[in-house]
N, C-alpha and C. Protein backbone atom coordinates (compact mmCIF):
# COMPACT_ATOMS: atom_id res chain seq x y z
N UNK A 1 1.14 40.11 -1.98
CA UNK A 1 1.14 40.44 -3.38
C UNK A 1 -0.31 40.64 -3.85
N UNK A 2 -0.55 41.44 -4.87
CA UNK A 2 -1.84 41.97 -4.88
C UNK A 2 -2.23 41.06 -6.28
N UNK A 3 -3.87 40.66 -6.50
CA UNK A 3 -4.04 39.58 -7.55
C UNK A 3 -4.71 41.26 -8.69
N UNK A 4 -4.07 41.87 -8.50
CA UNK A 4 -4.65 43.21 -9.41
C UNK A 4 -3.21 43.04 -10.19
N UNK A 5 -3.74 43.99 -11.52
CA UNK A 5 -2.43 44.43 -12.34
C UNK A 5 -1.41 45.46 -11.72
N UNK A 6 -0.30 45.39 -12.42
CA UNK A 6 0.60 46.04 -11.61
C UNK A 6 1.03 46.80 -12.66
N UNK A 7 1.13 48.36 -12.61
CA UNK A 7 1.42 48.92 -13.25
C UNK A 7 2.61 49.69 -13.03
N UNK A 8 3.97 49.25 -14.07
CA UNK A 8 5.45 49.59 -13.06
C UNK A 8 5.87 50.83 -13.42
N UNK A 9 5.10 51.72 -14.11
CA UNK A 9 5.38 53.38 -14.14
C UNK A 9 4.76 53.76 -12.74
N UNK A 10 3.99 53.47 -12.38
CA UNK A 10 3.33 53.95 -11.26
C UNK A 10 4.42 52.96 -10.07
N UNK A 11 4.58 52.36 -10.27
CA UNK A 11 5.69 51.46 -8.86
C UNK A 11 6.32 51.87 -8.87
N UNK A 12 7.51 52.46 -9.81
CA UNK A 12 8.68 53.23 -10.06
C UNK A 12 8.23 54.59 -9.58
N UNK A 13 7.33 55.33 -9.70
CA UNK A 13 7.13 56.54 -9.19
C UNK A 13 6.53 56.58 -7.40
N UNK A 14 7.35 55.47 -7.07
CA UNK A 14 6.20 54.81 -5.97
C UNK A 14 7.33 55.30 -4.54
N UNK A 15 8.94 55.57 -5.24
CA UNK A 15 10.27 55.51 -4.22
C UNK A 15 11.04 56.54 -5.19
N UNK A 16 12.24 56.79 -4.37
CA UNK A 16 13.23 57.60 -5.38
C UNK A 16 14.20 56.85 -4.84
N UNK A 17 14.50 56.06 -4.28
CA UNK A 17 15.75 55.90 -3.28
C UNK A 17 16.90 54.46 -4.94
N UNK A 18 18.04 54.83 -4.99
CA UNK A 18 19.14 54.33 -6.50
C UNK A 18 19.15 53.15 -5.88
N UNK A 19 19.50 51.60 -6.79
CA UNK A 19 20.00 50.19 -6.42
C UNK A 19 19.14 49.74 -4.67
N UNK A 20 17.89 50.21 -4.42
CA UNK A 20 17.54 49.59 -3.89
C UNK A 20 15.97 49.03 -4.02
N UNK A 21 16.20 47.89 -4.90
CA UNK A 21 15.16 46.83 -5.53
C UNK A 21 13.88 46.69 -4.54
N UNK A 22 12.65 46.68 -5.31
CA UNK A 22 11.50 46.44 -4.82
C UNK A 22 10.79 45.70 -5.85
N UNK A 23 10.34 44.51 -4.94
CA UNK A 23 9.40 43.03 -5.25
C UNK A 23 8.05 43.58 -5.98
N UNK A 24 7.60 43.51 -7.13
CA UNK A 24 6.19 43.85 -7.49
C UNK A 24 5.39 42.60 -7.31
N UNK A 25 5.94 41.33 -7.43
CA UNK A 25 4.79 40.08 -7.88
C UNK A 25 6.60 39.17 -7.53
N UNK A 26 5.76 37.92 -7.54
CA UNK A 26 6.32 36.83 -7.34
C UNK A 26 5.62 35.59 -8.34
N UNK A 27 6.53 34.87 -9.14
CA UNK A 27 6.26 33.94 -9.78
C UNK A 27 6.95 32.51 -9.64
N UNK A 28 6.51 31.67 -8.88
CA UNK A 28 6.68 30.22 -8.22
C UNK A 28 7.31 30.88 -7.01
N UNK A 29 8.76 30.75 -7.42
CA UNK A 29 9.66 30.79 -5.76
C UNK A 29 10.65 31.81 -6.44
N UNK A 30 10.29 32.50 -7.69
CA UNK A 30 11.26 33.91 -7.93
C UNK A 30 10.50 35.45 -7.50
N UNK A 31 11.08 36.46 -7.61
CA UNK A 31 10.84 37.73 -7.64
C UNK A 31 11.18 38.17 -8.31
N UNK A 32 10.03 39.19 -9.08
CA UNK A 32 10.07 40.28 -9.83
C UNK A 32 10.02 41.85 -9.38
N UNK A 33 11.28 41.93 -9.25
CA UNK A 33 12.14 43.20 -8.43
C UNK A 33 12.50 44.11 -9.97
N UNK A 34 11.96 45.58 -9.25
CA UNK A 34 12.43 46.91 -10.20
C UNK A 34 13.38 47.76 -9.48
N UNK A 35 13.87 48.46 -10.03
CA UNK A 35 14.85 49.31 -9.81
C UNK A 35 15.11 50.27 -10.35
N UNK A 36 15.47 51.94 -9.87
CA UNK A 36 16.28 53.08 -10.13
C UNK A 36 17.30 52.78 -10.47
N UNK A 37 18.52 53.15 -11.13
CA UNK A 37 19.71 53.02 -10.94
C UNK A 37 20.47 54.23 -11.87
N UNK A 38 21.47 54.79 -11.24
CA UNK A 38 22.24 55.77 -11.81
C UNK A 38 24.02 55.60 -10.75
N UNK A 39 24.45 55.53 -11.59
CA UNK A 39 26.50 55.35 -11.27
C UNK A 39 26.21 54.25 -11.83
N UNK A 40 27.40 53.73 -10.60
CA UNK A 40 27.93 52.40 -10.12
C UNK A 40 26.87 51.57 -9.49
N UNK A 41 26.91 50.52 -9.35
CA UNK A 41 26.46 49.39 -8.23
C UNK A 41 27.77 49.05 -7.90
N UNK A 42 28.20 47.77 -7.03
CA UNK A 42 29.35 47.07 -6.93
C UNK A 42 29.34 45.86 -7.65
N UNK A 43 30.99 45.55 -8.04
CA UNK A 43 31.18 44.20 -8.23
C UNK A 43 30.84 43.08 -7.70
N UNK A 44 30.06 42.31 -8.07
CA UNK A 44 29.55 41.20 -7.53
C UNK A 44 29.34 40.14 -8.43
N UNK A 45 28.81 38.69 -7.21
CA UNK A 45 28.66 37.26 -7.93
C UNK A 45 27.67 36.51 -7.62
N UNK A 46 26.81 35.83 -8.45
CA UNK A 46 25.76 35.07 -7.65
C UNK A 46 26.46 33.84 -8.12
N UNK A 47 26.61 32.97 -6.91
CA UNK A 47 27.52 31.69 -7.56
C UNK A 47 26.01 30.72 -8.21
N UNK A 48 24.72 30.78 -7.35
CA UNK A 48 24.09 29.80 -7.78
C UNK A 48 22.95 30.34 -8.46
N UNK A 49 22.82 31.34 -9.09
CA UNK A 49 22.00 31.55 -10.04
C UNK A 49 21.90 32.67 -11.74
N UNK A 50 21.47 32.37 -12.39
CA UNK A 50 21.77 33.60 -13.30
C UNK A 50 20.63 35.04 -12.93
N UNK A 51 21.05 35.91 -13.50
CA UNK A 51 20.25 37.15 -12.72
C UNK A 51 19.71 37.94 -14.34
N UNK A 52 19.10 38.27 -14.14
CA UNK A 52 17.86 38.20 -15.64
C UNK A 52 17.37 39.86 -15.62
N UNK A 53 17.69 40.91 -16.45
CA UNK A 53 18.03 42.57 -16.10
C UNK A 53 16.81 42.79 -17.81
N UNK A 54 16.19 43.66 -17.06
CA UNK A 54 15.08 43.75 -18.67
C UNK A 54 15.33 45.48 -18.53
N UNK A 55 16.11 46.31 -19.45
CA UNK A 55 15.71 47.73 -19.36
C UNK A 55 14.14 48.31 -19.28
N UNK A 56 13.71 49.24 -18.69
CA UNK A 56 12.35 49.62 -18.80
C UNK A 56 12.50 51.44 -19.45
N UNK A 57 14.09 51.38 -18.90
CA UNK A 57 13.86 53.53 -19.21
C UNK A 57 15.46 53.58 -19.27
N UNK A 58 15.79 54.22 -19.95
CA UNK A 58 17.23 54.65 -19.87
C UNK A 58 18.02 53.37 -20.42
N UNK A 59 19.30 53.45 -20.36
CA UNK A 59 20.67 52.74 -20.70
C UNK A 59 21.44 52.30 -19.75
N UNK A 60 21.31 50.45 -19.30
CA UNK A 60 22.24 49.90 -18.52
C UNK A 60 23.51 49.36 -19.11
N UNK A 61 24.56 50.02 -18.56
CA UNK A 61 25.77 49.12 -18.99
C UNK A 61 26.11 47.57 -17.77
N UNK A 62 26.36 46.67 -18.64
CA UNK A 62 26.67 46.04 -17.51
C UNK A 62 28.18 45.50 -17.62
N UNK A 63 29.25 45.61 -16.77
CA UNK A 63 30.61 45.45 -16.74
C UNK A 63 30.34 43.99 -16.31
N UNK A 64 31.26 43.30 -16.90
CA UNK A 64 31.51 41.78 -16.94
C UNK A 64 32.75 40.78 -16.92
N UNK A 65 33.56 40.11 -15.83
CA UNK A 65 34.52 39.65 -15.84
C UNK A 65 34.53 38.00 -16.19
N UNK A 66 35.59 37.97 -16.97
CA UNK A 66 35.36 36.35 -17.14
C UNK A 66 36.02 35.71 -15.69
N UNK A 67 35.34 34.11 -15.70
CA UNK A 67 35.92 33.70 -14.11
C UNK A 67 37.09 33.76 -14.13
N UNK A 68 37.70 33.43 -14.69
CA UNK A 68 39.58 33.76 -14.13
C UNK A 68 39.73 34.90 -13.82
N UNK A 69 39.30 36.12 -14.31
CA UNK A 69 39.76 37.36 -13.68
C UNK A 69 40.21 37.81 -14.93
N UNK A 70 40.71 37.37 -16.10
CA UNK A 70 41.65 37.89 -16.48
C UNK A 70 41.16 38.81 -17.71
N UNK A 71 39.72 38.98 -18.37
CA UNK A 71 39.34 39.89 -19.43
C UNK A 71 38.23 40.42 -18.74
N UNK A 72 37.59 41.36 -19.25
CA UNK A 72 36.56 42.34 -19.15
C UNK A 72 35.85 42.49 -20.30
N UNK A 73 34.42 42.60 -20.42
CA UNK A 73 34.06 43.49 -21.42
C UNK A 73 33.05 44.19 -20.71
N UNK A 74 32.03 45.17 -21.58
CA UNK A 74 30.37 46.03 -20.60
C UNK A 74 29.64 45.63 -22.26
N UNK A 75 28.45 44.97 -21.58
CA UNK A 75 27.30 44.76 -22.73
C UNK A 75 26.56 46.48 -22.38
N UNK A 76 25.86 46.95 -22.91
CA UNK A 76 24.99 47.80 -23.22
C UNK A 76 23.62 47.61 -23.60
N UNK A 77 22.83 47.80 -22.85
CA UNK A 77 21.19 47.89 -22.75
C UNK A 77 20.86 48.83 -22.88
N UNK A 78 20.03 48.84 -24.21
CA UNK A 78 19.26 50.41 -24.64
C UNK A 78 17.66 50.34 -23.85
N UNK A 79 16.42 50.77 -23.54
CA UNK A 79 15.41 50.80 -23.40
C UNK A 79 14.80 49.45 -24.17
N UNK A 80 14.03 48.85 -23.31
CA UNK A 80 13.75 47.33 -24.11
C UNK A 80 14.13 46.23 -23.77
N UNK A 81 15.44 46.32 -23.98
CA UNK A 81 16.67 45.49 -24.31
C UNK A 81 16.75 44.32 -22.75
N UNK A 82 17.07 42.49 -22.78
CA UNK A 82 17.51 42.63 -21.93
C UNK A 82 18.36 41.50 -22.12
N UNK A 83 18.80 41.27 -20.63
CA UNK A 83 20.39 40.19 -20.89
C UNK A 83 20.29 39.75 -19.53
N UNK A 84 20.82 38.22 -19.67
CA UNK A 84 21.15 37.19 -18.97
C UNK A 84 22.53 36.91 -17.88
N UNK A 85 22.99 37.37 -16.88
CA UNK A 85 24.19 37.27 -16.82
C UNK A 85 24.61 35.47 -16.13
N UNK A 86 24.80 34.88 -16.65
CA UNK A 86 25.25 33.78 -16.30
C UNK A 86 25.79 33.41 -14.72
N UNK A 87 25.06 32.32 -13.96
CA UNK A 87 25.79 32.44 -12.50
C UNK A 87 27.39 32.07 -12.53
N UNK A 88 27.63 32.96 -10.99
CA UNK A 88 29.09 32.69 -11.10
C UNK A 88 29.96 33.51 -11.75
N UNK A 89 29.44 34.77 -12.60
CA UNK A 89 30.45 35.75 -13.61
C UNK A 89 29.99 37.15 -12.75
N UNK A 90 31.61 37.35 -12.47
CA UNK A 90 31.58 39.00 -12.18
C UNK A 90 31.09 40.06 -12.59
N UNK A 91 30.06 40.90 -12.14
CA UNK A 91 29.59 41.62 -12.93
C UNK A 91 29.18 42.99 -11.94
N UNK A 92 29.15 44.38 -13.41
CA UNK A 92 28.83 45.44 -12.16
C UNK A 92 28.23 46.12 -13.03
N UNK A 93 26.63 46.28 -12.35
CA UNK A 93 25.48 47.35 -14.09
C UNK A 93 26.30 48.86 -13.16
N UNK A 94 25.87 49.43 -14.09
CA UNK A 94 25.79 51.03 -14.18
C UNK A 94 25.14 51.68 -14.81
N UNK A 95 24.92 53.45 -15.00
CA UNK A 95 24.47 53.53 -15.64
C UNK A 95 24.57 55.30 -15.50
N UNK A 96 25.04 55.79 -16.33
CA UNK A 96 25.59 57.50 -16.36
C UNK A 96 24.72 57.87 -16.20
N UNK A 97 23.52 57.91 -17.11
CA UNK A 97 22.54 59.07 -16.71
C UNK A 97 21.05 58.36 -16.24
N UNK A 98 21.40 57.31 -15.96
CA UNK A 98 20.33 56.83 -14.76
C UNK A 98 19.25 55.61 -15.77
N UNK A 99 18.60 54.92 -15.30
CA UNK A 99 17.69 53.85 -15.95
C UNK A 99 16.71 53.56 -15.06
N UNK A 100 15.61 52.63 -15.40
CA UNK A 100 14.79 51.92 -14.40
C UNK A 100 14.89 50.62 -15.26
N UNK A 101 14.79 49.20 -14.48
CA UNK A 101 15.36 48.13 -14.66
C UNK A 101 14.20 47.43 -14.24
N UNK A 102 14.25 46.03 -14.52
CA UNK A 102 13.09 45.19 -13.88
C UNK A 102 14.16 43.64 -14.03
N UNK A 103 14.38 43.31 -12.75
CA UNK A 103 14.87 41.78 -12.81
C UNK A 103 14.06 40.63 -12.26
N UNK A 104 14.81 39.21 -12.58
CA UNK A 104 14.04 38.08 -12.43
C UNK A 104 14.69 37.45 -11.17
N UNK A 105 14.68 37.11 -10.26
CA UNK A 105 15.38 36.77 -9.48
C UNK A 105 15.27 35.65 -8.53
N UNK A 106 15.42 34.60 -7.89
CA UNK A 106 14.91 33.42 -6.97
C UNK A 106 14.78 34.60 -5.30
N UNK A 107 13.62 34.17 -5.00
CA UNK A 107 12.96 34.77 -4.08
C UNK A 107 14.38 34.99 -2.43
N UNK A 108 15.04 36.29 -2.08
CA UNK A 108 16.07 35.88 -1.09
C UNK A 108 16.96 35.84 -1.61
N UNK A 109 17.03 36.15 -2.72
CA UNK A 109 18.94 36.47 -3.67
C UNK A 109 19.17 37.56 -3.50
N UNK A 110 20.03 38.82 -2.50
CA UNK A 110 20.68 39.17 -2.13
C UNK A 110 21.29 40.20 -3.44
N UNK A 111 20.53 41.73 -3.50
CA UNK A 111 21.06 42.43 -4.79
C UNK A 111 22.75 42.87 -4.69
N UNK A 112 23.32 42.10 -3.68
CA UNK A 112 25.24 42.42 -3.88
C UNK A 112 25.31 40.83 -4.60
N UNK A 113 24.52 39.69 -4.29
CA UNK A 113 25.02 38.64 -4.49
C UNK A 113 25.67 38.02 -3.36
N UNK A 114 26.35 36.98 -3.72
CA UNK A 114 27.23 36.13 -3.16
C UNK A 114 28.56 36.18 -2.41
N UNK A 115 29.16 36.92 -3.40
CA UNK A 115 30.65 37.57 -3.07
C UNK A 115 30.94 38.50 -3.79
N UNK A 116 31.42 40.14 -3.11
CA UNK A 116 31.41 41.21 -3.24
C UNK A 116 32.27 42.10 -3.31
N UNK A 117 32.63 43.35 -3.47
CA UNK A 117 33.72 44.55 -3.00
C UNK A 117 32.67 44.89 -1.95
N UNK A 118 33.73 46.02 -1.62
CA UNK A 118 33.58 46.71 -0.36
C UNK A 118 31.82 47.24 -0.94
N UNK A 119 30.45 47.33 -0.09
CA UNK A 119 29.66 48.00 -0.48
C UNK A 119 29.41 49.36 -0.46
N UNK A 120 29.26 50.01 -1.53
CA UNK A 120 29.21 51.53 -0.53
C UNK A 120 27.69 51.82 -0.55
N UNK A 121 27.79 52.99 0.26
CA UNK A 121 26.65 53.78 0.78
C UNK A 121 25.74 53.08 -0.12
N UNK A 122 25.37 54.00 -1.47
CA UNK A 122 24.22 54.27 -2.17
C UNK A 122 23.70 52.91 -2.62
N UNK A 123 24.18 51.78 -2.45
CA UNK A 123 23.42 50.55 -2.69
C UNK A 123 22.95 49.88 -1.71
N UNK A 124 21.56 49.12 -1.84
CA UNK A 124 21.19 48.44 -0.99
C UNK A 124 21.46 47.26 -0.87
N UNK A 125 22.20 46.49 0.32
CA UNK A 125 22.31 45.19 -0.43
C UNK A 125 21.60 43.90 0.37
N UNK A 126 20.14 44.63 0.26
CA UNK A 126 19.10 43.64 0.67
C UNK A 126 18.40 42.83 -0.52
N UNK A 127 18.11 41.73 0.10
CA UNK A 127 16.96 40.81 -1.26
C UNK A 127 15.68 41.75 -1.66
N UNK A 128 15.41 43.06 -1.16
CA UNK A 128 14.48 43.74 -1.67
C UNK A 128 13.31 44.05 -0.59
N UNK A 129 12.69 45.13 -1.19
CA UNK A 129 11.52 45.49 -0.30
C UNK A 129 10.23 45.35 -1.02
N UNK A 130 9.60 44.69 -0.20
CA UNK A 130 8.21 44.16 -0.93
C UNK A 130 7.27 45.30 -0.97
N UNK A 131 6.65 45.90 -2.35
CA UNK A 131 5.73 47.10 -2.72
C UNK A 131 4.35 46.64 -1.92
């Protein structure tokens, strides 16, 4: 990790590749991972942590199941905007016409999570690639 500033227009212009997160800095024993993203990601769960989504460009929806299974809602992230998803709650961002994202994450948390759907192609579902 570099003790210089990090400037995340220039990190973001750094890859093109959708949902596959890259580490800018590390703070104690978390990572500060950015991201492309346009569709889907998959449904997923982090049972032991909450996962922390800050918009930087564009509009994330994030789809959200309560633990029983049995309601749904999608919060909406404008540019700015960010949200907390609680560990343990089903959840799947998206995003129609594409965003760049910046999350908080414990260093080795796994961008499918815990327990998953089927993954497809266009997501990565590694803990990230270090810039």
């Amino acid at each position: 990790m570099s003790d210089e500033p990090i400037d995340l227009a220039v990190a973001l212009a750094g890859f093109d590749q959708l949902w596959s997160p890259r580490i800018v800095t590390r703070v104690n024993e978390y990572d500060v991972r950015i991201a492309k993203v346009a569709g889907e990601h998959v449904w997923h769960v982090h049972d032991h942590t909450d996962e922390f989504f800050l918009v930087l460009d564009g509009e994330l929806h994030i789809a959200l199941r309560d633990s029983d299974g049995d309601g749904e809602r999608t919060v909406v992230l404008p540019r700015g905007a960010v949200y907390v998803v609680p560990r343990g709650t089903p959840h799947r961002p998206s995003s129609a016409d594409g965003a760049s994202i910046l999350m908080f994450e414990p260093s080795g948390t796994p961008s499918v999570g815990d327990r998953h759907d089927e993954i497809p192609e266009h997501v990565d579902a590694t803990t990230g690639h270090v810039l």
